[in-house]
ModelCIF file with pLDDT and N, C-alpha, C, O atoms, coordinates in Angstrom:
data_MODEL
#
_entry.id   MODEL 
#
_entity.id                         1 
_entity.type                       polymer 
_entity.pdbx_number_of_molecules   1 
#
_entity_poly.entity_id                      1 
_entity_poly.type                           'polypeptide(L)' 
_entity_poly.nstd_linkage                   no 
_entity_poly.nstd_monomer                   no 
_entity_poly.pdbx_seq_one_letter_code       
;(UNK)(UNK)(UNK)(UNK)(UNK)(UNK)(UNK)(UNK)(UNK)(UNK)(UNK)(UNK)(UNK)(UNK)(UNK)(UNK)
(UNK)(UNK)(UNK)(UNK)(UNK)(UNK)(UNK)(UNK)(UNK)(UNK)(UNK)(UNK)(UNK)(UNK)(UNK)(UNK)
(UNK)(UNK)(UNK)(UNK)(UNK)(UNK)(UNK)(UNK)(UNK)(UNK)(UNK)(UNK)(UNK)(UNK)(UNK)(UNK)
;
_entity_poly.pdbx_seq_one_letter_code_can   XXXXXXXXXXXXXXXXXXXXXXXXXXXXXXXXXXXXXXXXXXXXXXXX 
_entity_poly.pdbx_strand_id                 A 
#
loop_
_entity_poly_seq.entity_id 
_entity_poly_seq.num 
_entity_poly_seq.mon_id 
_entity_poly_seq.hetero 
1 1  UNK n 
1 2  UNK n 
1 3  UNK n 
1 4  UNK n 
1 5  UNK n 
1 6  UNK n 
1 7  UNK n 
1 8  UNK n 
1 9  UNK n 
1 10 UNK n 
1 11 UNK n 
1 12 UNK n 
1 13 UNK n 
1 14 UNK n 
1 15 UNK n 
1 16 UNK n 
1 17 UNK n 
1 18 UNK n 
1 19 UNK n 
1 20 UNK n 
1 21 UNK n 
1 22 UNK n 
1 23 UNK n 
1 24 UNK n 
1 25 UNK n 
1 26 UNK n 
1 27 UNK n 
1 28 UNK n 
1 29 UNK n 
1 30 UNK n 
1 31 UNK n 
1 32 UNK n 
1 33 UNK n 
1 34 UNK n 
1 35 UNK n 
1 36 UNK n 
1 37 UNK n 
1 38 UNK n 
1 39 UNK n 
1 40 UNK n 
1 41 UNK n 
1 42 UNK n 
1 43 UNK n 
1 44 UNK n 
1 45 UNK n 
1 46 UNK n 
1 47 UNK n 
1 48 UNK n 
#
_struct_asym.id          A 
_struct_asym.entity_id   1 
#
loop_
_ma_qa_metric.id 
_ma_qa_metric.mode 
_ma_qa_metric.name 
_ma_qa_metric.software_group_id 
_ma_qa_metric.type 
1 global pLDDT . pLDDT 
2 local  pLDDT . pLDDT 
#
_ma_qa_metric_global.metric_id      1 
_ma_qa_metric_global.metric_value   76.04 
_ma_qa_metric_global.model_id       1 
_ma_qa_metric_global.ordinal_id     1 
#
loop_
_ma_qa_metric_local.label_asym_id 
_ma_qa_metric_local.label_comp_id 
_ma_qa_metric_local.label_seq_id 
_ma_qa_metric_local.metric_id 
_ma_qa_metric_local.metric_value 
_ma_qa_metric_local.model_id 
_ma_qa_metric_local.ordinal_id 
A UNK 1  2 76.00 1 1  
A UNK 2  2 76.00 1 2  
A UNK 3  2 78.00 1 3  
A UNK 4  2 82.00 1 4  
A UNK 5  2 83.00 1 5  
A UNK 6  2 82.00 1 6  
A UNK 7  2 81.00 1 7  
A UNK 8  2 85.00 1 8  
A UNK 9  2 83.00 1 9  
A UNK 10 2 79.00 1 10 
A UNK 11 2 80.00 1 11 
A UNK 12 2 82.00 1 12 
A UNK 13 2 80.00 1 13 
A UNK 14 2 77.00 1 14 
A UNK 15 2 72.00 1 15 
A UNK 16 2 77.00 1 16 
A UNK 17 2 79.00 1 17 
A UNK 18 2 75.00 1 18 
A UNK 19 2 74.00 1 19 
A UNK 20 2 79.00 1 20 
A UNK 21 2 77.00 1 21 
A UNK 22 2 72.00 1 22 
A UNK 23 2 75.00 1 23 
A UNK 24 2 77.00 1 24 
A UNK 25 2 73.00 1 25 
A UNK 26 2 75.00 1 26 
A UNK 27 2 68.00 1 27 
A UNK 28 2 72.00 1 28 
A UNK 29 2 74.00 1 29 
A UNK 30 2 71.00 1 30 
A UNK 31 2 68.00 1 31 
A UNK 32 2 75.00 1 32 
A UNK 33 2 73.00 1 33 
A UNK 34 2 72.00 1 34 
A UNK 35 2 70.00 1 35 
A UNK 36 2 75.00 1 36 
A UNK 37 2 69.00 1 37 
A UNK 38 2 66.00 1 38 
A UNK 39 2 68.00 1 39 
A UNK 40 2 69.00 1 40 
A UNK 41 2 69.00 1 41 
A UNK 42 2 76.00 1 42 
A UNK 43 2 77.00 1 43 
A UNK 44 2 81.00 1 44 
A UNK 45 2 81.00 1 45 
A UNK 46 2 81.00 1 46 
A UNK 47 2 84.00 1 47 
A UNK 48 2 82.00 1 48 
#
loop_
_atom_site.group_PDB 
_atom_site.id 
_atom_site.type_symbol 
_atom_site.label_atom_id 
_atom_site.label_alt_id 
_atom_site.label_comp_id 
_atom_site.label_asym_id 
_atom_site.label_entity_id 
_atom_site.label_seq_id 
_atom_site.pdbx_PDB_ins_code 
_atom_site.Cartn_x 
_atom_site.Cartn_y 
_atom_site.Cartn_z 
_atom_site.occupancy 
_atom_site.B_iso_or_equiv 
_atom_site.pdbx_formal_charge 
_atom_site.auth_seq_id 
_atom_site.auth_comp_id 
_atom_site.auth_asym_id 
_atom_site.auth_atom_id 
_atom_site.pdbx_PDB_model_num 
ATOM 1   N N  . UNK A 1 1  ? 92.270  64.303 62.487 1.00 76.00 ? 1  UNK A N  1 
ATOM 2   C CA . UNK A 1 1  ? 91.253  65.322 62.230 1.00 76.00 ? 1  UNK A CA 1 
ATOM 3   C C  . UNK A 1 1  ? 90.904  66.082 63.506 1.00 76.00 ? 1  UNK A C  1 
ATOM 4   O O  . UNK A 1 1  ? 91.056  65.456 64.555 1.00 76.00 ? 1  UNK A O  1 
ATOM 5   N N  . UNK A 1 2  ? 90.397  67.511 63.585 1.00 76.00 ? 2  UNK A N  1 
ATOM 6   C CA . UNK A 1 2  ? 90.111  68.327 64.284 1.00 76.00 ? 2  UNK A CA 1 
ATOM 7   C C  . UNK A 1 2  ? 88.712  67.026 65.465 1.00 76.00 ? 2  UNK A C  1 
ATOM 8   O O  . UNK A 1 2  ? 88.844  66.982 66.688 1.00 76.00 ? 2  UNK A O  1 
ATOM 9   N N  . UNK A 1 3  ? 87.872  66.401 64.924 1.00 78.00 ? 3  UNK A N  1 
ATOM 10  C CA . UNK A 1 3  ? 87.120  65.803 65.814 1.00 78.00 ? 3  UNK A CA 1 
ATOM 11  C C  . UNK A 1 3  ? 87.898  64.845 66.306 1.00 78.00 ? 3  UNK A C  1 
ATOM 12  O O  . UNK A 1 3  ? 87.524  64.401 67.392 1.00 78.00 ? 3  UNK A O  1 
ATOM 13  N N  . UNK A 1 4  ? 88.853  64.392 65.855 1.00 82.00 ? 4  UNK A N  1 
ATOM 14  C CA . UNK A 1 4  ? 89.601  63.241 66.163 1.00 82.00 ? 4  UNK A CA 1 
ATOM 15  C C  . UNK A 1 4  ? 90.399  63.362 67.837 1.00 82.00 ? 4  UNK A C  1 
ATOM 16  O O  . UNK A 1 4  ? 90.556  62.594 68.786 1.00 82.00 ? 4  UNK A O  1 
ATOM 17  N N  . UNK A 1 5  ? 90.729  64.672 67.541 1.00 83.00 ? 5  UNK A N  1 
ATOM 18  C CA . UNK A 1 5  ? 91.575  65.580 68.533 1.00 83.00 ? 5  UNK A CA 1 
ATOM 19  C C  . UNK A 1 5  ? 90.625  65.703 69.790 1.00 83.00 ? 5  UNK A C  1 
ATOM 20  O O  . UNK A 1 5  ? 91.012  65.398 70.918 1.00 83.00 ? 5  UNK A O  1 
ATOM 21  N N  . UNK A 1 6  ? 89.130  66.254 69.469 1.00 82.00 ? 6  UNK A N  1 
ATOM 22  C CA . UNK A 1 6  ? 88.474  66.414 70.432 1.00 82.00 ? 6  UNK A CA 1 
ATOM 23  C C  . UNK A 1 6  ? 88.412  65.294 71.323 1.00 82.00 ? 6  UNK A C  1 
ATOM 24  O O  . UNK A 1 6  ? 88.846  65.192 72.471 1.00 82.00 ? 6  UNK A O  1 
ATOM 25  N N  . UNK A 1 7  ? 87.515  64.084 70.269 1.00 81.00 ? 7  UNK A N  1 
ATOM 26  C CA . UNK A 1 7  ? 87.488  62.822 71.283 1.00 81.00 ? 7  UNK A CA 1 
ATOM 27  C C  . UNK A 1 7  ? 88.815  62.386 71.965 1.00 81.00 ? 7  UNK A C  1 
ATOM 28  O O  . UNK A 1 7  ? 88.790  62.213 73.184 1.00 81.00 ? 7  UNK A O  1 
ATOM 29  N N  . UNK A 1 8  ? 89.849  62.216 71.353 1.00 85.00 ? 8  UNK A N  1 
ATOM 30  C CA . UNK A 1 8  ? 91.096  62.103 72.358 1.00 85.00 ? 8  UNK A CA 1 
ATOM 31  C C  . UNK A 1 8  ? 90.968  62.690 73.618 1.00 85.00 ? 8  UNK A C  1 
ATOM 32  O O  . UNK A 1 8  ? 90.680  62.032 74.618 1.00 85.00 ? 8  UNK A O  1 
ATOM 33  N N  . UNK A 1 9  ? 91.162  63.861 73.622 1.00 83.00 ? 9  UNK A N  1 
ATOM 34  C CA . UNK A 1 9  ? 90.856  65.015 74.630 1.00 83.00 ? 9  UNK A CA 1 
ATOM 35  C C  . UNK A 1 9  ? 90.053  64.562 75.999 1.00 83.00 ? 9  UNK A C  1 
ATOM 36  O O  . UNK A 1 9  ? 90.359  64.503 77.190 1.00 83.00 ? 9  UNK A O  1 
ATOM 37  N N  . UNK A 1 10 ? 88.700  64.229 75.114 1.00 79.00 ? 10 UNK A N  1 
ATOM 38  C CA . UNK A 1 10 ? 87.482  64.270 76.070 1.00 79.00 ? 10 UNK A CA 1 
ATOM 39  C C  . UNK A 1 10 ? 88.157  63.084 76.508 1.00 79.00 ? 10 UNK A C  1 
ATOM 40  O O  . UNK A 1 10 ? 88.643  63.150 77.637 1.00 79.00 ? 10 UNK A O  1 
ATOM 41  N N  . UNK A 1 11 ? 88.251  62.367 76.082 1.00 80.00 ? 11 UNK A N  1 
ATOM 42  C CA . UNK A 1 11 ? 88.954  60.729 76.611 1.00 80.00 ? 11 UNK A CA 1 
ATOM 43  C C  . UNK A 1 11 ? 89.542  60.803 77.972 1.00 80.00 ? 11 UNK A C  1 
ATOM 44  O O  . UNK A 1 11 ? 89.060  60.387 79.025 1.00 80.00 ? 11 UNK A O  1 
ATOM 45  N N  . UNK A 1 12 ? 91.020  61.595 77.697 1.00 82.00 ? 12 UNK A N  1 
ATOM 46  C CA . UNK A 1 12 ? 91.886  62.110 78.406 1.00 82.00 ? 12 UNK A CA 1 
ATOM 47  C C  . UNK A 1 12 ? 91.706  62.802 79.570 1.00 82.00 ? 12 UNK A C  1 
ATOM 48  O O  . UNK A 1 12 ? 92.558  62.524 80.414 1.00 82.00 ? 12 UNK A O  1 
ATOM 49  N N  . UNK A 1 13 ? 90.958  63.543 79.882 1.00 80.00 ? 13 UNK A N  1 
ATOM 50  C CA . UNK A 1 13 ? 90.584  64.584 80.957 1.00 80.00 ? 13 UNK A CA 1 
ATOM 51  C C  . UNK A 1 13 ? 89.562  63.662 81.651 1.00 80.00 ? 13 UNK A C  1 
ATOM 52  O O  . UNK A 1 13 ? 89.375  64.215 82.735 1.00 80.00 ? 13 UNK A O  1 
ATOM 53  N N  . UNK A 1 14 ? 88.884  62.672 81.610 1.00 77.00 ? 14 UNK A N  1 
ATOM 54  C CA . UNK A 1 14 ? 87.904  62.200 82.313 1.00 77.00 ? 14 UNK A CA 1 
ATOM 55  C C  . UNK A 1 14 ? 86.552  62.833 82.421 1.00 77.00 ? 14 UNK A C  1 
ATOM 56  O O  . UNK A 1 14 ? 86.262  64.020 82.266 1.00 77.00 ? 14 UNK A O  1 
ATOM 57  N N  . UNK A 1 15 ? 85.846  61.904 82.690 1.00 72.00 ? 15 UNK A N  1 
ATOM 58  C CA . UNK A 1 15 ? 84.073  62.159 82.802 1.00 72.00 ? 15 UNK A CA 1 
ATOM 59  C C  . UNK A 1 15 ? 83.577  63.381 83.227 1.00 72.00 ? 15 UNK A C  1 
ATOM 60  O O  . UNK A 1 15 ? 83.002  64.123 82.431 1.00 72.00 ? 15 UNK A O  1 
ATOM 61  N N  . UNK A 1 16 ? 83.765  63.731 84.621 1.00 77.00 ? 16 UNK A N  1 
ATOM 62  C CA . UNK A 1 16 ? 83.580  64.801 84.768 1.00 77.00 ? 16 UNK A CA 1 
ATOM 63  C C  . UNK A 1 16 ? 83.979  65.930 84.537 1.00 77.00 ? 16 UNK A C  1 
ATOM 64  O O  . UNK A 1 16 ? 83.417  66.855 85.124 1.00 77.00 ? 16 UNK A O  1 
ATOM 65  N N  . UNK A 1 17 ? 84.794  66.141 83.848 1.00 79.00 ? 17 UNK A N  1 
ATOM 66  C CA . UNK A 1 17 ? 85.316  67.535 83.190 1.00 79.00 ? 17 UNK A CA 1 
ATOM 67  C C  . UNK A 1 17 ? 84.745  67.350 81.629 1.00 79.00 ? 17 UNK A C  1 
ATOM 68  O O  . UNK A 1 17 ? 84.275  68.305 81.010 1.00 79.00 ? 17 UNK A O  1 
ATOM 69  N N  . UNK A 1 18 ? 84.840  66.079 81.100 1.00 75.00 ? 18 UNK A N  1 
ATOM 70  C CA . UNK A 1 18 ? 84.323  65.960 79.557 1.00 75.00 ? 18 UNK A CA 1 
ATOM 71  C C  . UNK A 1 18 ? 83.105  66.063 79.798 1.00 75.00 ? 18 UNK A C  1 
ATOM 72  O O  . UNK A 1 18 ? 82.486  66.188 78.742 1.00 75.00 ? 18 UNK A O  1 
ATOM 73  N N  . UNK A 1 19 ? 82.162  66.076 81.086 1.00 74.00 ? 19 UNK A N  1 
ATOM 74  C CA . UNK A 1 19 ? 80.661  66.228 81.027 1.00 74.00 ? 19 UNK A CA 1 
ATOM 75  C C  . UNK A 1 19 ? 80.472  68.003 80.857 1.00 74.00 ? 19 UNK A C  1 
ATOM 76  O O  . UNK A 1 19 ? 79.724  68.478 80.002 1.00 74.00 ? 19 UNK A O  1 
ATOM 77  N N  . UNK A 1 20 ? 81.014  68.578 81.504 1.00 79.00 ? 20 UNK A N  1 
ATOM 78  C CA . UNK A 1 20 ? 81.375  69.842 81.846 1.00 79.00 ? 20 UNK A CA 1 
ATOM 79  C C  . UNK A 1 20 ? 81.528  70.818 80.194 1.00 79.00 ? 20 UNK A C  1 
ATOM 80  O O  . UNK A 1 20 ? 80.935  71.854 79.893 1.00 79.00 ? 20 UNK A O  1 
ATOM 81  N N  . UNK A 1 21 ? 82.413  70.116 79.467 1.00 77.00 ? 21 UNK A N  1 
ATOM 82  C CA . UNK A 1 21 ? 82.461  70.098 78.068 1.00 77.00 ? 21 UNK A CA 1 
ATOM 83  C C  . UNK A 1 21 ? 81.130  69.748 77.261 1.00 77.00 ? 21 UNK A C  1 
ATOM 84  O O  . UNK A 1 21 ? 80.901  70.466 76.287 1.00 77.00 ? 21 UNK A O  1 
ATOM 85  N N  . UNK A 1 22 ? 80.613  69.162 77.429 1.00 72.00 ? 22 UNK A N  1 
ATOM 86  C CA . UNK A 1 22 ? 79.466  68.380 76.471 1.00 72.00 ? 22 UNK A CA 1 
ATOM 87  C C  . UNK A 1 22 ? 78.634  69.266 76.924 1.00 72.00 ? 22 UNK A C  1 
ATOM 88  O O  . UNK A 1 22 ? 78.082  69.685 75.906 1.00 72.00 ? 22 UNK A O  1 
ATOM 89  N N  . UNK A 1 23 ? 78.104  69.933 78.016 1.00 75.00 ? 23 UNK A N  1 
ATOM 90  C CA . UNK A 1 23 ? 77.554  70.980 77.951 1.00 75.00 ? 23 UNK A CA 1 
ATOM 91  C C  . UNK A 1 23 ? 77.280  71.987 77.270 1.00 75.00 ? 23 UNK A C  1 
ATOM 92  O O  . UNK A 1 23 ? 76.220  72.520 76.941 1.00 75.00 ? 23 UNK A O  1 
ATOM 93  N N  . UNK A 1 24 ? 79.018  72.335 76.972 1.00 77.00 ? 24 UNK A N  1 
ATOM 94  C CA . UNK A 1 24 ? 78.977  73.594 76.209 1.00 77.00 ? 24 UNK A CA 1 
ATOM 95  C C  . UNK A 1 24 ? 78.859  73.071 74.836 1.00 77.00 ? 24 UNK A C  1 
ATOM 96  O O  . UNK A 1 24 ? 79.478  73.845 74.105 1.00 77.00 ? 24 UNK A O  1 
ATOM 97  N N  . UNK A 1 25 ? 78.275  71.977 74.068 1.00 73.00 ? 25 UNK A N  1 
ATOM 98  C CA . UNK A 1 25 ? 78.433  71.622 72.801 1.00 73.00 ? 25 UNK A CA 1 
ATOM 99  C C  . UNK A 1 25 ? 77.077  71.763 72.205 1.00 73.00 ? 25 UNK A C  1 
ATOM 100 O O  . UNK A 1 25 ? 76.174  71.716 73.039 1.00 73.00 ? 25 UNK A O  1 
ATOM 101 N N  . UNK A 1 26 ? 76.691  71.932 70.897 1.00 75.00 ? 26 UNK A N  1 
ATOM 102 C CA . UNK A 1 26 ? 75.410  71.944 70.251 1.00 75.00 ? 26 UNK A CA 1 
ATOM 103 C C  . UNK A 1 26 ? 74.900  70.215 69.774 1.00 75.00 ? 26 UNK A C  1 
ATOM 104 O O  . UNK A 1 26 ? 75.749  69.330 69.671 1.00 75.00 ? 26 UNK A O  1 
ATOM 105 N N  . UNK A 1 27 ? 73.769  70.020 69.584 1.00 68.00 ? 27 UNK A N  1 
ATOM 106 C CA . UNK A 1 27 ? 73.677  68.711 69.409 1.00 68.00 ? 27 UNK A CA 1 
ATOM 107 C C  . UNK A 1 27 ? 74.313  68.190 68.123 1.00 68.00 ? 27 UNK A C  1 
ATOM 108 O O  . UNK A 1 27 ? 74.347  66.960 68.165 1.00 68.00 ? 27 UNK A O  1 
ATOM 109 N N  . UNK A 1 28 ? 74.699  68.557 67.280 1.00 72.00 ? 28 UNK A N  1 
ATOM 110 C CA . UNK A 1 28 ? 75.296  67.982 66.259 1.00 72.00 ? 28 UNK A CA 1 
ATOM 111 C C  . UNK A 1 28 ? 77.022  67.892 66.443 1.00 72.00 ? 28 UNK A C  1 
ATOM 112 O O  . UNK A 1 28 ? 77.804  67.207 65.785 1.00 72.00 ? 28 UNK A O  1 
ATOM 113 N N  . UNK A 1 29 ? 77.282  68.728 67.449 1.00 74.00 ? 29 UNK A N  1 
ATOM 114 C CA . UNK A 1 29 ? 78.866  68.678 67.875 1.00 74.00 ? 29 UNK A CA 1 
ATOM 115 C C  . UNK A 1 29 ? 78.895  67.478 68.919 1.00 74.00 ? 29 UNK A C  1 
ATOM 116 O O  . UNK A 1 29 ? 79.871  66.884 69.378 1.00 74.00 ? 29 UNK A O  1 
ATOM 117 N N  . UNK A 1 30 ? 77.378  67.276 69.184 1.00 71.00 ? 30 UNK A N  1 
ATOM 118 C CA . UNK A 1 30 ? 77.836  66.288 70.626 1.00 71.00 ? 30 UNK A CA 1 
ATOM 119 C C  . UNK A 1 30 ? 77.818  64.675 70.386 1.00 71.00 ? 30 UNK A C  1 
ATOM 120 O O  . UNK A 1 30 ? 78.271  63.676 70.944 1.00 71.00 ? 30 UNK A O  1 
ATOM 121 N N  . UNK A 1 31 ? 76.775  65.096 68.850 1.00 68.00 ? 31 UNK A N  1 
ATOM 122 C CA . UNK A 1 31 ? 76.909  64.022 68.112 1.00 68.00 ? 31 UNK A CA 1 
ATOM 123 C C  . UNK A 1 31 ? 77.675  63.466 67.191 1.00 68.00 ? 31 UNK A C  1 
ATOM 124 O O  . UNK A 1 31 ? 77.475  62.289 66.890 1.00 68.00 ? 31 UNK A O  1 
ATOM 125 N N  . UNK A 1 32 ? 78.618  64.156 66.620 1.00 75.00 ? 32 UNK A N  1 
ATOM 126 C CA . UNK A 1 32 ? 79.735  63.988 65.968 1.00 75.00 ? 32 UNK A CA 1 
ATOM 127 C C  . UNK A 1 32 ? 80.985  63.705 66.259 1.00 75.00 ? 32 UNK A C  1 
ATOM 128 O O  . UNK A 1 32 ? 81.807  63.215 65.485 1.00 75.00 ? 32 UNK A O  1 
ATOM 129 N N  . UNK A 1 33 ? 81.200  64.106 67.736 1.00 73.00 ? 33 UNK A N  1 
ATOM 130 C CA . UNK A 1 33 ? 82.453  63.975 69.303 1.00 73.00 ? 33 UNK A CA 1 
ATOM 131 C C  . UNK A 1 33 ? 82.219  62.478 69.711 1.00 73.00 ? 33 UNK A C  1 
ATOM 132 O O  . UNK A 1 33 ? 83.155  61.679 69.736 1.00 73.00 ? 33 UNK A O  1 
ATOM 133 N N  . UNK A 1 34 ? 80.654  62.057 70.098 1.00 72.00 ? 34 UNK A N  1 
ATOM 134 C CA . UNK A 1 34 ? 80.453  60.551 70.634 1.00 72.00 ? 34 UNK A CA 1 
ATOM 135 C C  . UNK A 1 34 ? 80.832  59.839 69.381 1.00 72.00 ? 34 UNK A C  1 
ATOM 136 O O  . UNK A 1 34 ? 81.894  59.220 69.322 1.00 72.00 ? 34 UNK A O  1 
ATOM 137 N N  . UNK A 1 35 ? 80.085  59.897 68.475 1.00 70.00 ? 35 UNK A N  1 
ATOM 138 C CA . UNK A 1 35 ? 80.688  58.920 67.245 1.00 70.00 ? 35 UNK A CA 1 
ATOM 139 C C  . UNK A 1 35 ? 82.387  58.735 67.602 1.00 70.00 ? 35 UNK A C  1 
ATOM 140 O O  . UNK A 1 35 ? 82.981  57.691 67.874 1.00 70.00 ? 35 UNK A O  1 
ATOM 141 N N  . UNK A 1 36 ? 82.741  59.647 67.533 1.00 75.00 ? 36 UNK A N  1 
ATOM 142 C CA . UNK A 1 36 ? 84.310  59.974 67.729 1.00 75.00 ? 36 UNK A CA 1 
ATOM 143 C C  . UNK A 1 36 ? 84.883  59.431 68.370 1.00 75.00 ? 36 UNK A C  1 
ATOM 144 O O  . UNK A 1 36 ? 86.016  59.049 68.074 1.00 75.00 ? 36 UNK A O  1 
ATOM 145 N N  . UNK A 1 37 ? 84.314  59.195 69.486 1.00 69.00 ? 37 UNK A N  1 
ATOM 146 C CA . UNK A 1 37 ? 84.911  58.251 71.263 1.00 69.00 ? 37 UNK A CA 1 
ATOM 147 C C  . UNK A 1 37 ? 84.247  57.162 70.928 1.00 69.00 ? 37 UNK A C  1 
ATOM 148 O O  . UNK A 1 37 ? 84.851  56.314 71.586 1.00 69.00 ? 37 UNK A O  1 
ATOM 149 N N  . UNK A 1 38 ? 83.396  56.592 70.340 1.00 66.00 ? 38 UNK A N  1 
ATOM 150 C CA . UNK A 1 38 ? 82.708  55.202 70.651 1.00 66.00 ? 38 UNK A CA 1 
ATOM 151 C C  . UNK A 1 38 ? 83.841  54.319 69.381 1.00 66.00 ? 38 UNK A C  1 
ATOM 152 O O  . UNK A 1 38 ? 84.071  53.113 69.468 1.00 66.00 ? 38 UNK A O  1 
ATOM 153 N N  . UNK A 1 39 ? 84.224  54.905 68.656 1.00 68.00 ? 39 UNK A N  1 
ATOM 154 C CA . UNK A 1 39 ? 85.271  54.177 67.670 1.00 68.00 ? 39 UNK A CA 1 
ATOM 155 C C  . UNK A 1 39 ? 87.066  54.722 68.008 1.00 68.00 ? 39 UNK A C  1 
ATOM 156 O O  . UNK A 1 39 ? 88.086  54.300 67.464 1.00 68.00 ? 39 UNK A O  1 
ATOM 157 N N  . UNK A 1 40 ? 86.951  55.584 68.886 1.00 69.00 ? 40 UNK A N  1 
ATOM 158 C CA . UNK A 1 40 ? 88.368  55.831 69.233 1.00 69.00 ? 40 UNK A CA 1 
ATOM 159 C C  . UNK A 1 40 ? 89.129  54.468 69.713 1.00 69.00 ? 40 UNK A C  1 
ATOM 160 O O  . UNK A 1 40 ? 90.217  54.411 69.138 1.00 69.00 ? 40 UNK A O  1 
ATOM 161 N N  . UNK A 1 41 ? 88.965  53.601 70.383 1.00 69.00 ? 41 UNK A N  1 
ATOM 162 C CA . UNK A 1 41 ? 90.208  52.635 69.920 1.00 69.00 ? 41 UNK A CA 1 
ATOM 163 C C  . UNK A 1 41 ? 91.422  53.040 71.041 1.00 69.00 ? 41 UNK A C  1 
ATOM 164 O O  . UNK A 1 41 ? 91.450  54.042 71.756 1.00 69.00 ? 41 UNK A O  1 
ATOM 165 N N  . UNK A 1 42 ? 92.235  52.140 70.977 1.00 76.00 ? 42 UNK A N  1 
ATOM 166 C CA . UNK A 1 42 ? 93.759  52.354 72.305 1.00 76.00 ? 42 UNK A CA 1 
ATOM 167 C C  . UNK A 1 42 ? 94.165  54.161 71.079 1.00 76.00 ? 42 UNK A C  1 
ATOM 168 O O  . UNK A 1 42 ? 93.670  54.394 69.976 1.00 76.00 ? 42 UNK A O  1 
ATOM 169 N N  . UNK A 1 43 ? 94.979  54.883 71.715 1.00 77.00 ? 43 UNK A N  1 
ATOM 170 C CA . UNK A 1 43 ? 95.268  55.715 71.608 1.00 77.00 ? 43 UNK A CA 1 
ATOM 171 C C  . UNK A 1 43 ? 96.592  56.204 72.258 1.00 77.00 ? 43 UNK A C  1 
ATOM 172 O O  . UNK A 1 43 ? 96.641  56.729 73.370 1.00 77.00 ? 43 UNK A O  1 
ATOM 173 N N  . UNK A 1 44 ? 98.086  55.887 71.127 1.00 81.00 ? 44 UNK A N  1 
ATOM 174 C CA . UNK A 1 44 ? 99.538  56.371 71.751 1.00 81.00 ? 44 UNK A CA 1 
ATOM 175 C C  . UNK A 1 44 ? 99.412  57.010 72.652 1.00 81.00 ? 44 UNK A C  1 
ATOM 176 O O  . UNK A 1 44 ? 98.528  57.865 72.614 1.00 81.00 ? 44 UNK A O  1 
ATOM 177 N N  . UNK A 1 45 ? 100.302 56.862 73.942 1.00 81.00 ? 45 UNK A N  1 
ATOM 178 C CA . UNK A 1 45 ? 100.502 58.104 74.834 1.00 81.00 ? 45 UNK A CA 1 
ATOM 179 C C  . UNK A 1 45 ? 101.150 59.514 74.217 1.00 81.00 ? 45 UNK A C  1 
ATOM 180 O O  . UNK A 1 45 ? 100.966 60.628 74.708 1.00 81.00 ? 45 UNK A O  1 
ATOM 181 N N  . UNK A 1 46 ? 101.911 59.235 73.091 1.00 81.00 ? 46 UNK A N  1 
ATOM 182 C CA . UNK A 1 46 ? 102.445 60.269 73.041 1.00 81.00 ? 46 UNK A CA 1 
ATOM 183 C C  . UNK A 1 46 ? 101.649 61.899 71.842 1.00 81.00 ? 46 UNK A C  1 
ATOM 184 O O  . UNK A 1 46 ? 101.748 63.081 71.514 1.00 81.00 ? 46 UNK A O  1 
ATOM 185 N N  . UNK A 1 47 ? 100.780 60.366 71.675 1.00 84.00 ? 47 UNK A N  1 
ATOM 186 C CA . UNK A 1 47 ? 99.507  61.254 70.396 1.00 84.00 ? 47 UNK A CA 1 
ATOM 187 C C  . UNK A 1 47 ? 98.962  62.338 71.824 1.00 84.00 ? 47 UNK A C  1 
ATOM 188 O O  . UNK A 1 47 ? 99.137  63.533 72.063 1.00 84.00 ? 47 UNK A O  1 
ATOM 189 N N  . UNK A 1 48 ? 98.181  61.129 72.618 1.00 82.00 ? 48 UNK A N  1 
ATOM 190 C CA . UNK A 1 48 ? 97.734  62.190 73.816 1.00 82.00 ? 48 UNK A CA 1 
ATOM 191 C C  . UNK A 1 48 ? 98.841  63.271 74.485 1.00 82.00 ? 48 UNK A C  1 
ATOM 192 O O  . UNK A 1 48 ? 98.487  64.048 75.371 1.00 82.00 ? 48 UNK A O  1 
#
């Protein structure tokens, strides 16, 4: 899924650039992205 993708993402790029991101998000996007990462799980390299 499109959020699925995000949290990968944010995963991927690290803290400070995913903080940088979460900025630009509204609270229901920022809350729907963490759900997203707190159950994301190991994740293929090749998905990433």
């Amino acid at each position: 899924s499109g959020k699925r993708k995000a949290a990968i993402l944010l995963a991927a790029i690290g803290k400070q650039t995913a903080a940088q991101i979460y900025k630009q998000l509204s609270e229901s996007e920022v809350e729907t992205v963490t759900m997203e990462l707190a159950n994301l799980g190991k994740v293929d390299p090749g998905i990433i």
